[in-house]
N, C-alpha and C. Protein backbone atom coordinates (compact mmCIF):
# COMPACT_ATOMS: atom_id res chain seq x y z
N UNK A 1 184.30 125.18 -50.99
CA UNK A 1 184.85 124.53 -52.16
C UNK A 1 186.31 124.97 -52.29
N UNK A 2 187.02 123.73 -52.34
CA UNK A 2 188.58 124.30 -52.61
C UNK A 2 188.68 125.38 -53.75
N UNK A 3 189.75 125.66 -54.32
CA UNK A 3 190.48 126.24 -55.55
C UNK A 3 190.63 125.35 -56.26
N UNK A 4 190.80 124.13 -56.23
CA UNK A 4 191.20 123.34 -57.08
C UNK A 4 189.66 122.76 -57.48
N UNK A 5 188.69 122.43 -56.86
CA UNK A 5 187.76 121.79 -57.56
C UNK A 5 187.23 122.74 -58.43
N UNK A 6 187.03 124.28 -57.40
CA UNK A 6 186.72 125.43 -58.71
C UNK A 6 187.58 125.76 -59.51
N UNK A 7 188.46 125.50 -59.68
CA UNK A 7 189.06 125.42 -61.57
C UNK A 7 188.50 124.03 -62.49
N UNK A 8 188.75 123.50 -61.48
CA UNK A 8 188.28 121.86 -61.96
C UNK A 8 186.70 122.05 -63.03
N UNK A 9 186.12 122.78 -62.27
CA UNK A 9 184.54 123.18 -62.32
C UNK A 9 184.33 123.95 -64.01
N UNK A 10 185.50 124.99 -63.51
CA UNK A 10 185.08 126.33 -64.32
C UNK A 10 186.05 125.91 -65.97
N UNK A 11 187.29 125.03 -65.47
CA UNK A 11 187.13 124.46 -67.08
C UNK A 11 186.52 123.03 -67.82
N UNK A 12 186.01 122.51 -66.83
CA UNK A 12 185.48 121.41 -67.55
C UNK A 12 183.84 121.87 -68.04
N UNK A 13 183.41 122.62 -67.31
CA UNK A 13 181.94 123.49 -68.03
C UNK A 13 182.29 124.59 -69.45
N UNK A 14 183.52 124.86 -69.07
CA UNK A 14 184.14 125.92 -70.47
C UNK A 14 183.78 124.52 -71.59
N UNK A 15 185.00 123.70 -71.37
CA UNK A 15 185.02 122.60 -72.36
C UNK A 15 184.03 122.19 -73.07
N UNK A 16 183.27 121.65 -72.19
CA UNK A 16 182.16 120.96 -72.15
C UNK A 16 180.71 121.60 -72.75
N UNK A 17 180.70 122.48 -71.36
CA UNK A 17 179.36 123.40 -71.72
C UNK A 17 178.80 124.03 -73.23
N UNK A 18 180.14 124.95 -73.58
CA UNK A 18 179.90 125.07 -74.76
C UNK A 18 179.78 123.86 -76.12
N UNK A 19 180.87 122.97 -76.05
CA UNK A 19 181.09 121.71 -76.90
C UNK A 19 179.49 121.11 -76.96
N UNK A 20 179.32 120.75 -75.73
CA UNK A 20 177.37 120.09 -75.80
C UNK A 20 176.29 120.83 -76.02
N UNK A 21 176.41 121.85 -75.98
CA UNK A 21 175.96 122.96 -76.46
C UNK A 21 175.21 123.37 -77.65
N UNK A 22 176.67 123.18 -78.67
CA UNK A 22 176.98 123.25 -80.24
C UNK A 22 176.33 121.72 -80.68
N UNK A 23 176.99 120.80 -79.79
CA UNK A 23 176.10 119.31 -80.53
C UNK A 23 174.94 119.35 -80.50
N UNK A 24 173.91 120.20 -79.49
CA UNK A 24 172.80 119.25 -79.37
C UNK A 24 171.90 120.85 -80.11
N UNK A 25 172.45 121.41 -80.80
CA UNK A 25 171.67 122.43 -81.74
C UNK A 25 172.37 122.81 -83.03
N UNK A 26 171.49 123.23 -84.16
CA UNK A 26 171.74 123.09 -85.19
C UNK A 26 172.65 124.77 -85.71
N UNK A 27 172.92 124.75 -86.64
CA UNK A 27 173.26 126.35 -86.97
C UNK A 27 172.28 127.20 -86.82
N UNK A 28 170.72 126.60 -87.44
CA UNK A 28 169.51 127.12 -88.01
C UNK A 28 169.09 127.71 -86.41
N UNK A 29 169.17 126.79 -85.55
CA UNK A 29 168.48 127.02 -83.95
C UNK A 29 169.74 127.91 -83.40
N UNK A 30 171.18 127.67 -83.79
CA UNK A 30 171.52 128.97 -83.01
C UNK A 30 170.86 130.46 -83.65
N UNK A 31 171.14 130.20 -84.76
CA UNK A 31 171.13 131.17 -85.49
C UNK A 31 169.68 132.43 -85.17
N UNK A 32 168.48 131.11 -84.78
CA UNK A 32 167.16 132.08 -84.38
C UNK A 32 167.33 132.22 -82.82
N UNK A 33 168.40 131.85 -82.01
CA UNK A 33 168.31 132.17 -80.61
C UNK A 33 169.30 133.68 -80.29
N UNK A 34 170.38 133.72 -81.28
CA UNK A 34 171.19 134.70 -81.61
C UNK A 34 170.20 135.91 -82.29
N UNK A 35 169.42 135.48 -83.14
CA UNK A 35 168.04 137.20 -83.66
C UNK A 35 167.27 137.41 -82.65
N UNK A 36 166.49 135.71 -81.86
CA UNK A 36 166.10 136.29 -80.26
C UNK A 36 166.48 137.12 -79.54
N UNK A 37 167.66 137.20 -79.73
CA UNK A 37 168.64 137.65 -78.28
C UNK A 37 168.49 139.35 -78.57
N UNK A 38 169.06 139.33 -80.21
CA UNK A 38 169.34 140.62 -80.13
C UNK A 38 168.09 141.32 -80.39
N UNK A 39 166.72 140.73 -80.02
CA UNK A 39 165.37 140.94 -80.24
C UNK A 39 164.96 141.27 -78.74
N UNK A 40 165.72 140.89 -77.57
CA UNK A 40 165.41 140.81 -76.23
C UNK A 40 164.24 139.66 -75.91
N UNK A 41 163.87 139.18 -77.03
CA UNK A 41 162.86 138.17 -76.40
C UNK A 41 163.45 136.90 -75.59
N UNK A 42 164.61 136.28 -75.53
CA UNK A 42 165.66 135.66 -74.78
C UNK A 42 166.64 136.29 -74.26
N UNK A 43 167.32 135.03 -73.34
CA UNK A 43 168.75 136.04 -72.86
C UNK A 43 169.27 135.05 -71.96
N UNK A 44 170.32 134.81 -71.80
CA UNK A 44 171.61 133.81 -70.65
C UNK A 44 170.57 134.16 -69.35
N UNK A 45 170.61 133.07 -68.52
CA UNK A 45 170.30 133.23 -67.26
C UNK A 45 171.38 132.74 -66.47
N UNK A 46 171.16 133.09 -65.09
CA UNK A 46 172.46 133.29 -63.86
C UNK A 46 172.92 131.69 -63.61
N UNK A 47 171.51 130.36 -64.13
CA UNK A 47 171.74 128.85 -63.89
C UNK A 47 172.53 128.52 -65.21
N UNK A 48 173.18 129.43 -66.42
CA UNK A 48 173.01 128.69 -67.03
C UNK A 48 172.56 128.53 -68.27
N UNK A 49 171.02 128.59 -68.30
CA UNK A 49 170.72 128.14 -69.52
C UNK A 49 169.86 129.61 -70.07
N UNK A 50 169.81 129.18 -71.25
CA UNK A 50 168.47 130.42 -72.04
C UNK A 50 167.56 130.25 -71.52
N UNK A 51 166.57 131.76 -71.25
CA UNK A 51 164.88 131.85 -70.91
C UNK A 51 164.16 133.03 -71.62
N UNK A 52 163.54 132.62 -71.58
CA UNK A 52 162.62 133.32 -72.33
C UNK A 52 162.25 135.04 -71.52
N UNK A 53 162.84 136.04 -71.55
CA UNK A 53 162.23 137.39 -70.75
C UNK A 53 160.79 137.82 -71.85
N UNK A 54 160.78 137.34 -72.54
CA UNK A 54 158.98 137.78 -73.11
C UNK A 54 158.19 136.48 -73.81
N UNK A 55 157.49 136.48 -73.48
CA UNK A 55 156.53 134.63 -73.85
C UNK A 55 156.46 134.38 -75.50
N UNK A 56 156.58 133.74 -75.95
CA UNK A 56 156.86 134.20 -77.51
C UNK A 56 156.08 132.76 -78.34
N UNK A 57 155.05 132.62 -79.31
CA UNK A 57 154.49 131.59 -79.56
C UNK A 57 155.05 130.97 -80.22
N UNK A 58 156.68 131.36 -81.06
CA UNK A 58 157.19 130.60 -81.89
C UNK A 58 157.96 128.98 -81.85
N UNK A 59 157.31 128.06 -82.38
CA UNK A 59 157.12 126.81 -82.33
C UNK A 59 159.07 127.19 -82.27
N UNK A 60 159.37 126.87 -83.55
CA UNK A 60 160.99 127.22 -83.73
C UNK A 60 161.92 127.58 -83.06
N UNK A 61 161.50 128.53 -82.20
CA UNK A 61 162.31 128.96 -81.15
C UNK A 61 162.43 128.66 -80.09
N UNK A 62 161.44 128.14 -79.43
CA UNK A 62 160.82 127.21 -78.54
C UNK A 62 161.67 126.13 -78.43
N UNK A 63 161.74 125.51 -79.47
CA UNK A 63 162.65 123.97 -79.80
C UNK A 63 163.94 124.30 -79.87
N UNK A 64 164.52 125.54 -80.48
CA UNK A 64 166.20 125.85 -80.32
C UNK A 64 166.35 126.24 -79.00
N UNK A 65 165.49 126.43 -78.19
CA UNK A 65 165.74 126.88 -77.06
C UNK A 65 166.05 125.71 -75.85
N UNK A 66 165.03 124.45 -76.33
CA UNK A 66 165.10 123.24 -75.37
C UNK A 66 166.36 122.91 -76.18
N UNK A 67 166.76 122.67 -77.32
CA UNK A 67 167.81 121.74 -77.76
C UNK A 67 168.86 122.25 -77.00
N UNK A 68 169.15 123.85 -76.96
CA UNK A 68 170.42 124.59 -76.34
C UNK A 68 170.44 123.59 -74.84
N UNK A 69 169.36 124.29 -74.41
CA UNK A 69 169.28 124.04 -72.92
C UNK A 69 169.33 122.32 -72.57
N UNK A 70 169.11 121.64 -73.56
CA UNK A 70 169.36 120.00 -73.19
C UNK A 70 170.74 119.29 -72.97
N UNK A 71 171.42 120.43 -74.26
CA UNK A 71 172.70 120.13 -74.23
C UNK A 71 174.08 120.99 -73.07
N UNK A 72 173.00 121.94 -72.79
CA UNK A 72 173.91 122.23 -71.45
C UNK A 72 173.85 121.32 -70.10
N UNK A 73 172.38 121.08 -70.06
CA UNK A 73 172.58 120.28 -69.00
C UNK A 73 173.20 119.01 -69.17
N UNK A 74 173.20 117.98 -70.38
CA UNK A 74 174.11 117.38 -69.81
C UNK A 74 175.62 117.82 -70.02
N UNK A 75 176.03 118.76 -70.34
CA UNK A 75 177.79 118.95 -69.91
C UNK A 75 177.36 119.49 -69.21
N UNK A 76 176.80 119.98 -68.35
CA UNK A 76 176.71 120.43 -66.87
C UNK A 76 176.96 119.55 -65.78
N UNK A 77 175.76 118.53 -65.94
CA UNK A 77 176.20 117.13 -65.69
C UNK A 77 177.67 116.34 -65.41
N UNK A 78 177.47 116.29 -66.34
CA UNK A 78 179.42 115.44 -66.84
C UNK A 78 180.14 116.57 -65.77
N UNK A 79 180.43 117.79 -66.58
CA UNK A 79 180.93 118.44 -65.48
C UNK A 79 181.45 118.12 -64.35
N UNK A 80 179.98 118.08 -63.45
CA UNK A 80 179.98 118.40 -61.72
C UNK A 80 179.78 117.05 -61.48
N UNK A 81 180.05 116.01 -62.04
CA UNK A 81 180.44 114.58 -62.42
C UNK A 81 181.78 114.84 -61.79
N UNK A 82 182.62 115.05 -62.61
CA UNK A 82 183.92 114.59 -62.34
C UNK A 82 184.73 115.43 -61.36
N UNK A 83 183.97 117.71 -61.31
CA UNK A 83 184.41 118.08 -60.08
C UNK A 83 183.84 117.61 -58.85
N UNK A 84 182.28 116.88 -58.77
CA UNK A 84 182.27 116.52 -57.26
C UNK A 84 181.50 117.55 -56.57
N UNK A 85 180.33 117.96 -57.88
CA UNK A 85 179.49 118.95 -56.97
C UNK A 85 178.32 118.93 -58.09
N UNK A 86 177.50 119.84 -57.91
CA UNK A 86 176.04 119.42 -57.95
C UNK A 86 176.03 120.02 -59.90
N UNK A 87 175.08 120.07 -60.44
CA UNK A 87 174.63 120.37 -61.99
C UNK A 87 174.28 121.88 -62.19
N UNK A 88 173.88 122.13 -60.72
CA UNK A 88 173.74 124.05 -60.50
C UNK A 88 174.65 124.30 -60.28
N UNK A 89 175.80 123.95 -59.60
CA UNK A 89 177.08 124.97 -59.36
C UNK A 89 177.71 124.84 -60.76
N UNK A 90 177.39 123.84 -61.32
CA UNK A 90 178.05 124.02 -62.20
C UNK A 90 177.87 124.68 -63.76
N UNK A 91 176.31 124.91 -64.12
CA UNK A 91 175.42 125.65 -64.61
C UNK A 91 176.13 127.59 -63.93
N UNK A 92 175.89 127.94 -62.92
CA UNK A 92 176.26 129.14 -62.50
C UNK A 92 177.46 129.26 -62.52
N UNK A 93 178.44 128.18 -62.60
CA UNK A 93 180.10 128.93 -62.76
C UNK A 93 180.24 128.97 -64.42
N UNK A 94 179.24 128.69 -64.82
CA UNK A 94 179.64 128.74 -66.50
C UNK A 94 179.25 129.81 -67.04
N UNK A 95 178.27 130.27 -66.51
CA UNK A 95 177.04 131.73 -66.37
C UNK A 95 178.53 132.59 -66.04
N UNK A 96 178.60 132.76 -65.28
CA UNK A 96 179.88 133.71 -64.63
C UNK A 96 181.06 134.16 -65.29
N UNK A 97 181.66 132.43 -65.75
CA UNK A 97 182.96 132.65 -66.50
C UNK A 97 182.76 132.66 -67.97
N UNK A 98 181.91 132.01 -68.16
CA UNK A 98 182.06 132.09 -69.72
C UNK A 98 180.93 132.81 -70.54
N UNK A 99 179.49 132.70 -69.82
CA UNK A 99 178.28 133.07 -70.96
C UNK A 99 178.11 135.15 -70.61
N UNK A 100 178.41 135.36 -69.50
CA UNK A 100 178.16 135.97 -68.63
C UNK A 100 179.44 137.83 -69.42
N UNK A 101 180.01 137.42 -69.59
CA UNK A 101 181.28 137.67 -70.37
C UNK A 101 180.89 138.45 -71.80
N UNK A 102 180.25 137.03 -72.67
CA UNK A 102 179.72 137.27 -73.45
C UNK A 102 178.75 138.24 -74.16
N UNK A 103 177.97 137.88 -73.24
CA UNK A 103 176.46 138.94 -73.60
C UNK A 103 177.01 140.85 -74.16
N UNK A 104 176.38 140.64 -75.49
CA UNK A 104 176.81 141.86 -76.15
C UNK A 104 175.97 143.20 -75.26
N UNK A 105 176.47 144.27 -75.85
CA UNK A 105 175.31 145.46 -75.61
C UNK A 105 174.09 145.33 -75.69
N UNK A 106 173.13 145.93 -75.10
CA UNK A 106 171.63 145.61 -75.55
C UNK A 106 170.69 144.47 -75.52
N UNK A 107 171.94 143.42 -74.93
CA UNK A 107 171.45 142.09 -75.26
C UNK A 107 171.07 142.13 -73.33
N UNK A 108 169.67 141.14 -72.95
CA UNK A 108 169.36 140.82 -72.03
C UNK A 108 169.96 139.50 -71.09
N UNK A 109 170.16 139.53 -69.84
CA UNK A 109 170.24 137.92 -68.90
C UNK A 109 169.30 138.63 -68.00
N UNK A 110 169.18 137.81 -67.13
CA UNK A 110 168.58 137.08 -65.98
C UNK A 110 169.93 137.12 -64.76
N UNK A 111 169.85 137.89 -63.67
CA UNK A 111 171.03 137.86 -62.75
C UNK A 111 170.48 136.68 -61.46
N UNK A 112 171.51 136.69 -60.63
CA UNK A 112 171.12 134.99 -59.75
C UNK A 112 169.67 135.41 -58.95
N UNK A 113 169.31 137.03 -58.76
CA UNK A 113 167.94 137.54 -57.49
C UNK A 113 166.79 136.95 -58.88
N UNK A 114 166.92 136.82 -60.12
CA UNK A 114 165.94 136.65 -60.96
C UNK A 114 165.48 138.14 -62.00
N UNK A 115 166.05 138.70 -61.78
CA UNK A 115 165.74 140.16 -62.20
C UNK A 115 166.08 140.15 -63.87
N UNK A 116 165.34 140.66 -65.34
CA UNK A 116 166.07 140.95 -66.27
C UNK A 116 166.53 141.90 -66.37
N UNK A 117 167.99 142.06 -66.40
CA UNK A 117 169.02 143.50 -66.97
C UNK A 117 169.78 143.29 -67.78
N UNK A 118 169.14 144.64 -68.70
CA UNK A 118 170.18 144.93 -70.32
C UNK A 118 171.34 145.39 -69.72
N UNK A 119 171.98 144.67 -71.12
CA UNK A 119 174.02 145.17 -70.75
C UNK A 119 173.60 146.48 -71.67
């Protein structure tokens, strides 16, 4: 992959990723994926999107969790649309540059072998 498509990549998933993100969930659903998080029962994974590191029966969370994850994939989509590469590269360069970054102390992801590790 050139340099140029990976910038191409890594800001149109910045843009995007987050922007579709925010549309396709409410305050209420970030808001219980953000007490998830700092609960360890969720956490960023290496594709991308939120997963679940402990099985959890809550209807609520469950649903903020698909809404997040619906709206990444499609600016993931769009994305690797216009750089010219697939919906995973472009899912994992967003993981990297932007979500990846993020993740507070204490808080859990998912790295690309599949493994969960606390920051």
């Amino acid at each position: 992959m050139t340099f140029r498509k990976f910038f191409v990549i890594g800001a149109a998933v910045a843009a995007l990723g987050v922007a579709g993100a925010a549309v396709a969930q409410t305050g209420a659903q970030k808001a219980l994926i953000d007490q998830a998080k700092a609960a360890g029962t969720v956490g960023e994974q290496a594709d991308g999107f939120v997963g679940f590191r402990v099985p959890s029966s809550d209807a609520d969370l469950r649903s903020a969790v698909d809404a997040t994850n619906a709206g990444r994939r499609a600016a993931y989509a769009r994305s690797a649309a216009d750089a010219g590469t697939s919906a995973d590269v472009a899912g994992a360069r967003m993981f990297e540059s932007q979500l990846l970054p993020r993740i507070s102390s204490g808080q859990w992801y998912r790295n690309a072998q599949g493994q969960w590790v606390q920051r």
